[in-house]
Protein backbone atom coordinates (compact mmCIF):
# COMPACT_ATOMS: atom_id res chain seq x y z
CA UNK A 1 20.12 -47.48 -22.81
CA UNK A 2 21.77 -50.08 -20.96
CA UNK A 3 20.05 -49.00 -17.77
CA UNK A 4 16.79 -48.49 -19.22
CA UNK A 5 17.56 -52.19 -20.53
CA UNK A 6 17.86 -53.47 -16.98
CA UNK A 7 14.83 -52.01 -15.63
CA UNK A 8 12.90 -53.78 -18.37
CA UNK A 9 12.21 -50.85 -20.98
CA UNK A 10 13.76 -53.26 -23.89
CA UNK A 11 11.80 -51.54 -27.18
CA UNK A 12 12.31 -48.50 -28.55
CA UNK A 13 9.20 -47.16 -30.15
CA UNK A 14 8.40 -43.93 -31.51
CA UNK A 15 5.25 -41.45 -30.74
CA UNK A 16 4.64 -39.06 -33.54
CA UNK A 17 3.05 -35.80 -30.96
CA UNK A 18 3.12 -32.05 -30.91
CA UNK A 19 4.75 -32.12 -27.33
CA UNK A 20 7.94 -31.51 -27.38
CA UNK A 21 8.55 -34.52 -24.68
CA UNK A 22 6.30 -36.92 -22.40
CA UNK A 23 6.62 -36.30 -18.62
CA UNK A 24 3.41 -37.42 -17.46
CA UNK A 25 0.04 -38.93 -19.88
CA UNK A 26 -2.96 -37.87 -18.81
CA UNK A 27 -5.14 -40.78 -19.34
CA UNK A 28 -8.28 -38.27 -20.31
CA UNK A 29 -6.15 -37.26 -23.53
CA UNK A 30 -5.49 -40.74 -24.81
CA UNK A 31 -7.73 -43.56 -25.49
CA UNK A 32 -6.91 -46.39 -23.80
CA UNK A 33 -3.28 -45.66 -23.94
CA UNK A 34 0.41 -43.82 -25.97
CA UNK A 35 0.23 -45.25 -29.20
CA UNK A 36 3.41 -46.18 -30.33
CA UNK A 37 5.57 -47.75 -33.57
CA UNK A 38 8.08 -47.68 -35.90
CA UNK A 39 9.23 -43.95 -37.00
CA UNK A 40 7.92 -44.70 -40.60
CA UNK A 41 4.42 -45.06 -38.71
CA UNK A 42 5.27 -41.92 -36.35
CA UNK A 43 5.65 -39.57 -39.24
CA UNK A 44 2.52 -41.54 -41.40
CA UNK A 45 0.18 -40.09 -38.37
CA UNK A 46 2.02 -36.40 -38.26
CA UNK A 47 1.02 -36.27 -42.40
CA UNK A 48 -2.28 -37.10 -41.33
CA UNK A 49 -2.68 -35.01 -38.82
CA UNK A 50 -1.26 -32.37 -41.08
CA UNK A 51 -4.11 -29.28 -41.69
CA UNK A 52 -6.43 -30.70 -44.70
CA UNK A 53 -6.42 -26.60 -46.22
CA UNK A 54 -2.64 -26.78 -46.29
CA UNK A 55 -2.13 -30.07 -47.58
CA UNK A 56 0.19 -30.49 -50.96
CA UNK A 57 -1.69 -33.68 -52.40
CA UNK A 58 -5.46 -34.69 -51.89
CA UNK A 59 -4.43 -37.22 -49.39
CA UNK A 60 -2.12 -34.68 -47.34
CA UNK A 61 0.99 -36.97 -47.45
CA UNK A 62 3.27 -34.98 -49.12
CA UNK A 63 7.25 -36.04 -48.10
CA UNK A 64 7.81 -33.03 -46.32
CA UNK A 65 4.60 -31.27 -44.98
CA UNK A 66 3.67 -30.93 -41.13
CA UNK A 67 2.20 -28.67 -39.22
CA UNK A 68 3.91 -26.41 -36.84
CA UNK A 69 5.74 -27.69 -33.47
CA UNK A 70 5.02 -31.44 -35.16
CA UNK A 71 7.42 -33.59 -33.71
CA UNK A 72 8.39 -37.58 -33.10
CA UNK A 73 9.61 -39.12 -29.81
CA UNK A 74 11.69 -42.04 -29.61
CA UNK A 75 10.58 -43.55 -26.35
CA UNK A 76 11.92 -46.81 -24.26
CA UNK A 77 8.81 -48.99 -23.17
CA UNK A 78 8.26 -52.23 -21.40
CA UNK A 79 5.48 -53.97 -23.79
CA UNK A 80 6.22 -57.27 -22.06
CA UNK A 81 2.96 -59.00 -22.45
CA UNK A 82 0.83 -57.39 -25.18
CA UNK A 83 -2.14 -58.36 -25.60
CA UNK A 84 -2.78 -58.96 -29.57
CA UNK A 85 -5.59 -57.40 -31.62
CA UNK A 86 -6.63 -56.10 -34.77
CA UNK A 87 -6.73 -52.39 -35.62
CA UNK A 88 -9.83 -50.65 -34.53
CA UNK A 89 -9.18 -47.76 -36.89
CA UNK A 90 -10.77 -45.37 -33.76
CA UNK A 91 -9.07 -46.63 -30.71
CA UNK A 92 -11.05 -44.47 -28.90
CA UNK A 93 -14.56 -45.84 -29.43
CA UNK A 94 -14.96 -47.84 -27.06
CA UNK A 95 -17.63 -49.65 -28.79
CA UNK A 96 -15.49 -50.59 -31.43
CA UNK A 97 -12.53 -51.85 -28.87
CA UNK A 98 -15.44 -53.77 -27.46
CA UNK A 99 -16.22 -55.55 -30.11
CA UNK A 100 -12.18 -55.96 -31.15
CA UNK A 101 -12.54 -57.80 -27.83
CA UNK A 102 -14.99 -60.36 -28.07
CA UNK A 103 -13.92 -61.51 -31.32
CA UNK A 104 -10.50 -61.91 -29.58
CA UNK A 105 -9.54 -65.87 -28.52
CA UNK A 106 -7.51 -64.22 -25.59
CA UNK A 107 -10.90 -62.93 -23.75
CA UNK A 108 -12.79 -66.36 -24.46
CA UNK A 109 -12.93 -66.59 -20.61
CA UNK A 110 -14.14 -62.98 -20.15
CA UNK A 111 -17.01 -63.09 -22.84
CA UNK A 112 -19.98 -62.72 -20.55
CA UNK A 113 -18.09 -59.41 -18.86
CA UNK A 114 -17.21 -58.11 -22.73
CA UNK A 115 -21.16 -59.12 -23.53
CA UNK A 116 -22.26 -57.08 -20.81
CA UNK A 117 -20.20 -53.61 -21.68
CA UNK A 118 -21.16 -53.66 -25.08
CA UNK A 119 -24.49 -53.83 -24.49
CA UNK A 120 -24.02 -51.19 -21.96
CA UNK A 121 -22.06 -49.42 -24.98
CA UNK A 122 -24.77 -49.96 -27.11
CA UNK A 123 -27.10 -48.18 -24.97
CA UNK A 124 -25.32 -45.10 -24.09
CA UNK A 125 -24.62 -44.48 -28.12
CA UNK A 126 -28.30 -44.88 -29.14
CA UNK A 127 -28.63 -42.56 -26.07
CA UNK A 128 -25.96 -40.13 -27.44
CA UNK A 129 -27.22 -39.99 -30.93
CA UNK A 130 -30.51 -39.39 -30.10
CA UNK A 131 -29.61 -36.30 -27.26
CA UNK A 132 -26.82 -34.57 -30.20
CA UNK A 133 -29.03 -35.61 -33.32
CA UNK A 134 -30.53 -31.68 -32.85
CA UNK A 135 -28.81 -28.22 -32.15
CA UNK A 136 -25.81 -30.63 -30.64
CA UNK A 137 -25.00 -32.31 -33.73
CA UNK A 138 -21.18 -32.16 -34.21
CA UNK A 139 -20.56 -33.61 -30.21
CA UNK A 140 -19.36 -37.39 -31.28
CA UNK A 141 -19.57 -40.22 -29.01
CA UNK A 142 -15.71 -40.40 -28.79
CA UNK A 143 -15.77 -37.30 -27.08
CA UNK A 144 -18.29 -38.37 -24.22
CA UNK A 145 -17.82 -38.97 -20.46
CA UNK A 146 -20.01 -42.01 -20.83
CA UNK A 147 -17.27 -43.33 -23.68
CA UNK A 148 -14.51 -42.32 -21.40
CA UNK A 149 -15.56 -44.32 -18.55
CA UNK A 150 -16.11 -47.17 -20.97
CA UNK A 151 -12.32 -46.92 -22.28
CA UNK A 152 -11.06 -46.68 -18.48
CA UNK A 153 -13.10 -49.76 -17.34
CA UNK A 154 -11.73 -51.74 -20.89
CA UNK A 155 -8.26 -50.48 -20.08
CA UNK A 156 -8.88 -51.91 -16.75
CA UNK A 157 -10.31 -55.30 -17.66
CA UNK A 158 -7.28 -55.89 -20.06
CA UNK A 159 -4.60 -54.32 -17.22
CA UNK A 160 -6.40 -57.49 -14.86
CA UNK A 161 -6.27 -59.98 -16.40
CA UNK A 162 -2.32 -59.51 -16.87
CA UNK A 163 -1.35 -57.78 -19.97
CA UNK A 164 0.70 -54.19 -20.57
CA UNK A 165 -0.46 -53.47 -23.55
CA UNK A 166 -2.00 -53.82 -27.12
CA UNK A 167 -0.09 -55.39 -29.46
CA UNK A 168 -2.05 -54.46 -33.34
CA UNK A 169 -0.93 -54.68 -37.13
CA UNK A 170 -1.52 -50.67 -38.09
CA UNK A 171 -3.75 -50.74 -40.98
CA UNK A 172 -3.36 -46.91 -41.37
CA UNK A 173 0.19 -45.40 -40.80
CA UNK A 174 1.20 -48.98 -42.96
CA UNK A 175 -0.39 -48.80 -45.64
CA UNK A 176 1.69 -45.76 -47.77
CA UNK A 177 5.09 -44.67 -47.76
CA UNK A 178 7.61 -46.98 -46.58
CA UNK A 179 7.19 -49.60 -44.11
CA UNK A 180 9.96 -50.40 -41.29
CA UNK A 181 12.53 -53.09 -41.68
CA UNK A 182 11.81 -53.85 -37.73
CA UNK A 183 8.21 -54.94 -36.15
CA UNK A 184 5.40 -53.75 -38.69
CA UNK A 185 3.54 -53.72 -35.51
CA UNK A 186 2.15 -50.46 -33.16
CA UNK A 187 1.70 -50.99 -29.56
CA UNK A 188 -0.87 -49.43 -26.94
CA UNK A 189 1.09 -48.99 -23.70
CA UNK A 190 -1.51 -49.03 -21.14
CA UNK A 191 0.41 -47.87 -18.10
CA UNK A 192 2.39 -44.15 -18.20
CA UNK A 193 5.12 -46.15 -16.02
CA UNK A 194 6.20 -48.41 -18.83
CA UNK A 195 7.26 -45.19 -21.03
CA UNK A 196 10.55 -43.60 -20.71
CA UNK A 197 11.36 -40.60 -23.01
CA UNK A 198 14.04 -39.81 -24.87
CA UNK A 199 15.02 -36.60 -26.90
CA UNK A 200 12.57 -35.03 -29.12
CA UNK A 201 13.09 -35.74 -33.03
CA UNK A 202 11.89 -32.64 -35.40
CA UNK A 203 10.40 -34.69 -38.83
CA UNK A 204 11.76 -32.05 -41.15
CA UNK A 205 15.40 -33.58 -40.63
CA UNK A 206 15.04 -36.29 -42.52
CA UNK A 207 17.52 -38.86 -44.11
CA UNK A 208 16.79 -40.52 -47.71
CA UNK A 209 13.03 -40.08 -46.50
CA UNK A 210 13.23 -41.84 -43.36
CA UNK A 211 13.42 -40.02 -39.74
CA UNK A 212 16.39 -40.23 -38.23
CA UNK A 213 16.95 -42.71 -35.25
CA UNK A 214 18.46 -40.95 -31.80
CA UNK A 215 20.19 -42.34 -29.34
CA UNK A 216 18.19 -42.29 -25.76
């Protein structure tokens, strides 16, 4: 830890997954980054990514039910200079992390370039709903190349102009169940480099309902 320290990885932050570690992220299987937080928030997004025919309570959060190979990785990052932002809810929209953008007073200087890929965005959806409206219904504009090229060039535009991540209150995975003594806050790491892993941390060995913390 003390090494990892040193090199600048100075937060521990945990990544609720069903890997059973991080070597590499593929940047086509995230949206504009690893989402990462507080274990509390880690095992929030396992329950509700939990299978909804399997679920104990109508909201699928019951204390102890997760689907197979469900796991939680404490990581070590470097979020050095996050950039801050409110939650999306679908970080990977683009046109909604668009318009997170332009309403935020850190990209005052970059309005006109923000201006320009939403309306961009803007196009390519009404283009998308109207070509999977038919017999392609059920293909959603998150999925799209045209979205994914969007969330690169955003991820981009926010890597430029100096920041190494998102910084966002988590309206979701803090809203039930208990909330961490530490930083209420998830983070977007925007660069595979500034994640370390550590070992892998099964959910179902818990402590007096919270996950237990591992040493890295």
């Amino acid at each position: 830890m003390a090494n990892a320290t040193e090199r600048g990885y100075d937060k521990t932050l945990y990544h609720g997954t069903y890997a059973q570690d991080i070597t590499q992220i593929d940047p086509n299987k995230v949206d504009l980054g690893l989402h990462v937080g507080t274990p509390e928030q880690a095992t929030n997004r396992l329950k509700d990514l939990a299978d909804p025919r399997a679920r104990d309570t109508a909201l699928g959060r019951h204390a102890s039910y997760y689907d197979e190979g469900a796991n939680i990785l404490p990581l070590r990052v470097r979020a050095n200079n996050p950039l801050e932002l409110k939650d999306v809810g679908n970080w990977r929209d683009s046109h909604q992390v668009l318009t997170a953008l332009r309403d935020s007073p850190a990209f005052v200087k970059n309005a006109d370039k923000i201006e320009d890929m939403l309306q961009k965005a803007d196009e390519l959806l009404v283009q998308h709903e109207e070509i999977y409206s038919g017999q392609f219904k059920g293909f959603s504009w998150s999925e799209s190349n045209a979205n994914r090229e969007l969330l690169d060039e955003i991820r981009s535009t926010i890597q430029d102009e100096g920041y190494d991540s998102i910084r966002y209150l988590n309206e979701i995975e803090n809203t039930y169940g208990a909330r961490s003594a530490g930083d209420p806050y998830s983070y977007i790491i925007l660069d595979s480099a500034d994640v370390i892993g550590g070992i892998s941390l099964n959910p179902r060995f818990r402590d007096g309902g919270a996950v237990k913390r591992a040493q890295i």
